[in-house]
Protein backbone atom coordinates (compact mmCIF):
# COMPACT_ATOMS: atom_id res chain seq x y z
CA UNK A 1 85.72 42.86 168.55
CA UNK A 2 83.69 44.49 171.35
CA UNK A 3 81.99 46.47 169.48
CA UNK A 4 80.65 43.33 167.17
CA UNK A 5 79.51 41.06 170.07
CA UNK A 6 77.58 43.58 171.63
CA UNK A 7 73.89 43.20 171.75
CA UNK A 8 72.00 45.46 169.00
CA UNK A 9 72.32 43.20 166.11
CA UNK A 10 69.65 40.27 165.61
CA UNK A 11 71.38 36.94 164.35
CA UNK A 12 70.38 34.40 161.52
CA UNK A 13 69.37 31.30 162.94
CA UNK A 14 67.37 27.52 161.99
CA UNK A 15 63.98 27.26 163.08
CA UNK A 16 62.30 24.30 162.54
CA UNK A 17 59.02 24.62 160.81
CA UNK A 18 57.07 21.88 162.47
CA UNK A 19 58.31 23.40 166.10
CA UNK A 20 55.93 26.52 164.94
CA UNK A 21 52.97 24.51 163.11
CA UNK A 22 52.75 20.88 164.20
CA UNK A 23 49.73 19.73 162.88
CA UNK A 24 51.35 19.69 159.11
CA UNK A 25 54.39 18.70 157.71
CA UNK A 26 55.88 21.49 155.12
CA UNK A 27 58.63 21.50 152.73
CA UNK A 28 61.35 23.04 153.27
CA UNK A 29 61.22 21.80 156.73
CA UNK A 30 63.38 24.66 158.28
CA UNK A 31 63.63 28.17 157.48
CA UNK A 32 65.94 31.48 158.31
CA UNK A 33 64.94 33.74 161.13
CA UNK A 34 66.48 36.72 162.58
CA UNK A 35 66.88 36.35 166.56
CA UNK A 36 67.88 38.25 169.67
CA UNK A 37 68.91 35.68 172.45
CA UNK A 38 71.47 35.85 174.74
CA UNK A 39 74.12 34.37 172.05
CA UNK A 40 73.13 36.72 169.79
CA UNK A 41 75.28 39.38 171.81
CA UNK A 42 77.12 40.45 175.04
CA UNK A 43 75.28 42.85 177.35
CA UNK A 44 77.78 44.40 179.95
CA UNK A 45 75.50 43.32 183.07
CA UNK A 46 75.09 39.69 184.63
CA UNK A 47 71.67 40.71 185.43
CA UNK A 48 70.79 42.04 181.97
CA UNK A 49 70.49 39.11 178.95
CA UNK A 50 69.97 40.17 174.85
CA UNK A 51 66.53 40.05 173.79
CA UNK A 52 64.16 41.72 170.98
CA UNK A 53 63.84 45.71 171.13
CA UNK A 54 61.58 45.44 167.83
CA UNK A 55 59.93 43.00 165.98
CA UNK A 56 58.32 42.59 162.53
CA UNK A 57 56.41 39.83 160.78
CA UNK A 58 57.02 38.29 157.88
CA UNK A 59 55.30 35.63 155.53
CA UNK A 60 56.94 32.81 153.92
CA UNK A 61 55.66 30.59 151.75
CA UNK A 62 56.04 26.78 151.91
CA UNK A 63 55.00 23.00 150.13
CA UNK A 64 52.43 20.82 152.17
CA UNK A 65 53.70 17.18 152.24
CA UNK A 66 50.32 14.68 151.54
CA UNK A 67 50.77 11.13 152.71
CA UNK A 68 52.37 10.21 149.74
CA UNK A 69 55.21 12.87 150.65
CA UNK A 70 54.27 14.72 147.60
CA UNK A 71 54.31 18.50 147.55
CA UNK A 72 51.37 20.30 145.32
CA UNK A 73 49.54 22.92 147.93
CA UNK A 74 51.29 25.55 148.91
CA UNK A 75 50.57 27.71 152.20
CA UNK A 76 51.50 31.10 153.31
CA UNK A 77 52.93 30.70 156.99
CA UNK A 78 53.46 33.75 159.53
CA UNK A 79 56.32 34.45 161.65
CA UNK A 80 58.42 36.99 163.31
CA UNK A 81 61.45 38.03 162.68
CA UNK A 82 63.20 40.25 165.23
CA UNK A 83 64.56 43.86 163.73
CA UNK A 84 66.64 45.37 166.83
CA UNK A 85 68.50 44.43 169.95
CA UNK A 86 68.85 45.53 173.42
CA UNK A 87 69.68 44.31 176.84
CA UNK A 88 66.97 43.64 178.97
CA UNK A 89 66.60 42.44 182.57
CA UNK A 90 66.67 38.85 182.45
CA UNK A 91 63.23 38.99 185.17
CA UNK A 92 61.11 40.59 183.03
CA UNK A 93 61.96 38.54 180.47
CA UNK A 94 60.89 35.06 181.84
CA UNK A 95 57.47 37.28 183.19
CA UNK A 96 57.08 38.35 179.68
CA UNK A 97 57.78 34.50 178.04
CA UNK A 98 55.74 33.27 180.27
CA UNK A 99 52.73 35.34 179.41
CA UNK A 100 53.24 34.88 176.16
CA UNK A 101 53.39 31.08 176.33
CA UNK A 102 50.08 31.20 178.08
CA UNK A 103 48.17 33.62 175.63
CA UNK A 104 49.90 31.32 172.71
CA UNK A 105 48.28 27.80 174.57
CA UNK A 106 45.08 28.77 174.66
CA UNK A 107 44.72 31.49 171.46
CA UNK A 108 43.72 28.53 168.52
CA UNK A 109 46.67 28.57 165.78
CA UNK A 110 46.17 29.48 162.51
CA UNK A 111 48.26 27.96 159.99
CA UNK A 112 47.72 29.97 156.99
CA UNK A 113 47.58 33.60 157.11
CA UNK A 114 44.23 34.93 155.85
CA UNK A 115 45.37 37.61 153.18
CA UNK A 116 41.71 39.08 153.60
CA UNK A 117 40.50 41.80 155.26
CA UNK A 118 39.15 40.95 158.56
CA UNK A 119 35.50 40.40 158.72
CA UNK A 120 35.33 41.23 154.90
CA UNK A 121 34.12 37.64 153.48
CA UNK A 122 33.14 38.75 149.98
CA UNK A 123 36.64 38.09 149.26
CA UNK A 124 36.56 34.54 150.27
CA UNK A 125 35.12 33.44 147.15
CA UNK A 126 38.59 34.59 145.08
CA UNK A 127 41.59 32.84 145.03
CA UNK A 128 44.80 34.21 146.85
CA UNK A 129 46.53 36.76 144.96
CA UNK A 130 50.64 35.50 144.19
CA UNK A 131 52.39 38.04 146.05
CA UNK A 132 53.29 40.73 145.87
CA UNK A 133 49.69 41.29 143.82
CA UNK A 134 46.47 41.95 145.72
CA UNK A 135 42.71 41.35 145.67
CA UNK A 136 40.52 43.45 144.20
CA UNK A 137 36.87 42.99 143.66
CA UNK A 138 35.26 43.37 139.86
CA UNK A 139 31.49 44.66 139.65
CA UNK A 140 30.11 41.96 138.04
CA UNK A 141 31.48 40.01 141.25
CA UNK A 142 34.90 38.38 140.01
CA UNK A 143 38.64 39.16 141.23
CA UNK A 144 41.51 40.27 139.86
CA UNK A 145 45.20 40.31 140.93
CA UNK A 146 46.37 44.27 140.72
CA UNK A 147 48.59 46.55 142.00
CA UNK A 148 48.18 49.24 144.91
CA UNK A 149 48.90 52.61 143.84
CA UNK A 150 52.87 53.20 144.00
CA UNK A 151 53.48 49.67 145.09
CA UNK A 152 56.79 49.60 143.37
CA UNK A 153 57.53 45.66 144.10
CA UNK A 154 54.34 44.66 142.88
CA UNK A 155 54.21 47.53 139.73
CA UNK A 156 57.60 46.41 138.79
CA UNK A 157 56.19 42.67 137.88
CA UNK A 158 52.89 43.92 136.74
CA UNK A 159 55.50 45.47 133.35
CA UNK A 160 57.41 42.85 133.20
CA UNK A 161 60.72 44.27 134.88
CA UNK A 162 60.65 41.10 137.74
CA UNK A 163 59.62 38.22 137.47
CA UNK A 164 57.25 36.30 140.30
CA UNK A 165 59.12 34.63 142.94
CA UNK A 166 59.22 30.97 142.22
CA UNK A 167 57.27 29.51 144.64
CA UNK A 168 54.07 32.04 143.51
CA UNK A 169 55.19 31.12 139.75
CA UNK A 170 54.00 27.35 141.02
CA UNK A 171 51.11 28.53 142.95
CA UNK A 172 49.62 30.28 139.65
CA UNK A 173 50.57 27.54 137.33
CA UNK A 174 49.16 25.09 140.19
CA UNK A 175 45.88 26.78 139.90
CA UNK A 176 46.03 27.59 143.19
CA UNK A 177 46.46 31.12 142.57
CA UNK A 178 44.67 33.70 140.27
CA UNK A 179 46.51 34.97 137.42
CA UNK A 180 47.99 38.24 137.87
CA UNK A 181 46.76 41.54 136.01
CA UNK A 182 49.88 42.79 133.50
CA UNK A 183 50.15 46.18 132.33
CA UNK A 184 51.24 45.02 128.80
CA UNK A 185 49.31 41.97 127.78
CA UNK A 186 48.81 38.51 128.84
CA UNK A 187 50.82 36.53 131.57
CA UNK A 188 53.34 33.75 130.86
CA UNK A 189 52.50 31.08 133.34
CA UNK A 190 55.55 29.22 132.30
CA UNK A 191 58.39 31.66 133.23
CA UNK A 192 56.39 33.37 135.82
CA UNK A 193 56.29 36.91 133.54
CA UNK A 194 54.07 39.66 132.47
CA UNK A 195 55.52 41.08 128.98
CA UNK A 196 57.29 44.65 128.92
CA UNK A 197 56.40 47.43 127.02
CA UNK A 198 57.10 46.84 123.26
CA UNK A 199 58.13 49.59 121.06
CA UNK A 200 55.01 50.27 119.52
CA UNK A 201 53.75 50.79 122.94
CA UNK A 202 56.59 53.41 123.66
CA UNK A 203 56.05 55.20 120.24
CA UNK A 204 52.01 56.21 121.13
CA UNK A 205 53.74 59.20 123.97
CA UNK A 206 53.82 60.95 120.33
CA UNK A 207 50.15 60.83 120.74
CA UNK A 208 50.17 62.45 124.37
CA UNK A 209 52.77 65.42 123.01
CA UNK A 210 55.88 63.66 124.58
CA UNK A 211 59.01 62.94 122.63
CA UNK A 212 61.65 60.52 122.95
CA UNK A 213 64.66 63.34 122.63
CA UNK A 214 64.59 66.86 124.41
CA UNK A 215 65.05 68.25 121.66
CA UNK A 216 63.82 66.56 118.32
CA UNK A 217 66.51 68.62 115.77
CA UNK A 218 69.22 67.22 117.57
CA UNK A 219 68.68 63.56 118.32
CA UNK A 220 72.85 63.39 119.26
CA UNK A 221 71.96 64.98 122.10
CA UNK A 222 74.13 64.76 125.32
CA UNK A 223 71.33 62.74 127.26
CA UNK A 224 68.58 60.66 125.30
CA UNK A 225 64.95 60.53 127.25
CA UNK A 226 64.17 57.16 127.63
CA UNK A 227 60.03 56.76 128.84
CA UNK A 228 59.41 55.33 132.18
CA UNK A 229 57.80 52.25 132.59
């Protein structure tokens, strides 16, 4: 039991949306966060009180409410969830809040986090990329939504294995979006898919000198080679 209330741990807990970004009203209105507060866990000294050791930040997507309380726009909203605990001395912790609540007053919000390179505007004439796609820039001056090199999460729906998280299904089929590049032929707006590989597309590692068995006489082999995505 000691060992499980002690301070290390960060805790789920409601934060309210609007208490982060007034100036809109978004749907869902409250959202999950991990936190380290002092009931989050025990620290063995009066003097000491639970707070963040490291921090991370994380983007979440939500619905903008119009005046007629209908949701169409969606907005990518940034917050931070804390990753590790530790007790620190409550002092420097109300020196430290207060700082922070003095930078945050006079810095100007931003509401939706600018997936663009800083000070790079010859992407602000694309659309956001659904995530976990990102912008790239054609040479005849369009964008497409690709993949980073060994960017398993996003290469994983570019063939089809995943599909797109809902809310980015919306976003696309909103036209809010771009339409993300597949690996195997067009995207399905409807279910939020790129196709997998079909057989015939399997079948042409013949042509590159790779075969589906090790060892093509014996195709009862102990272990079958299936190709990679």
């Amino acid at each position: 039991m000691r060992s499980g209330a002690r301070c290390g741990v960060p805790r789920s807990q409601v934060v309210c949306v609007r208490d982060l970004y007034p100036d809109k009203e978004f749907l869902p209105r409250c959202t999950l966060l991990h936190r380290c507060t002092e009931t989050s866990g025990c620290c063995e000294d009066d003097t000491l009180q639970c707070a963040p050791k490291a921090m991370q930040e994380v983007v979440l997507h939500f619905y903008v409410l119009g005046k007629d309380h209908r949701s169409s726009d969606v907005e990518k909203l940034l917050f931070v969830n804390h990753t590790e605990c530790e007790c620190k001395p409550k002092r420097s912790l109300e020196i430290s809040t207060t700082t922070a609540s003095t930078i945050a007053t006079e810095a100007t919000p931003k509401v939706e986090v600018d997936q663009y390179p800083q000070g790079d505007q010859k992407y602000k004439k694309c659309r956001p990329c659904p995530s976990p796609f990102c912008i790239r820039e054609l040479e005849d001056g369009g964008c497409s939504c690709d993949c980073f090199d060994r960017h398993r999460p996003c290469i994983r729906v570019k063939r089809g294995r995943e599909a797109l998280p809902d809310v980015e299904r919306r976003c696309v089929l909103a036209g809010k979006c771009n339409v993300p590049d597949c690996e195997y032929g067009n995207y399905d707006p409807e279910n939020g898919r790129c196709p997998r590989r079909s057989e015939d597309e399997a079948l042409k590692g013949f042509e590159h000198g790779r075969r589906p068995y090790p060892n093509s006489r014996n195709p009862n082999h102990r272990w079958l080679y299936h190709e990679r995505d």
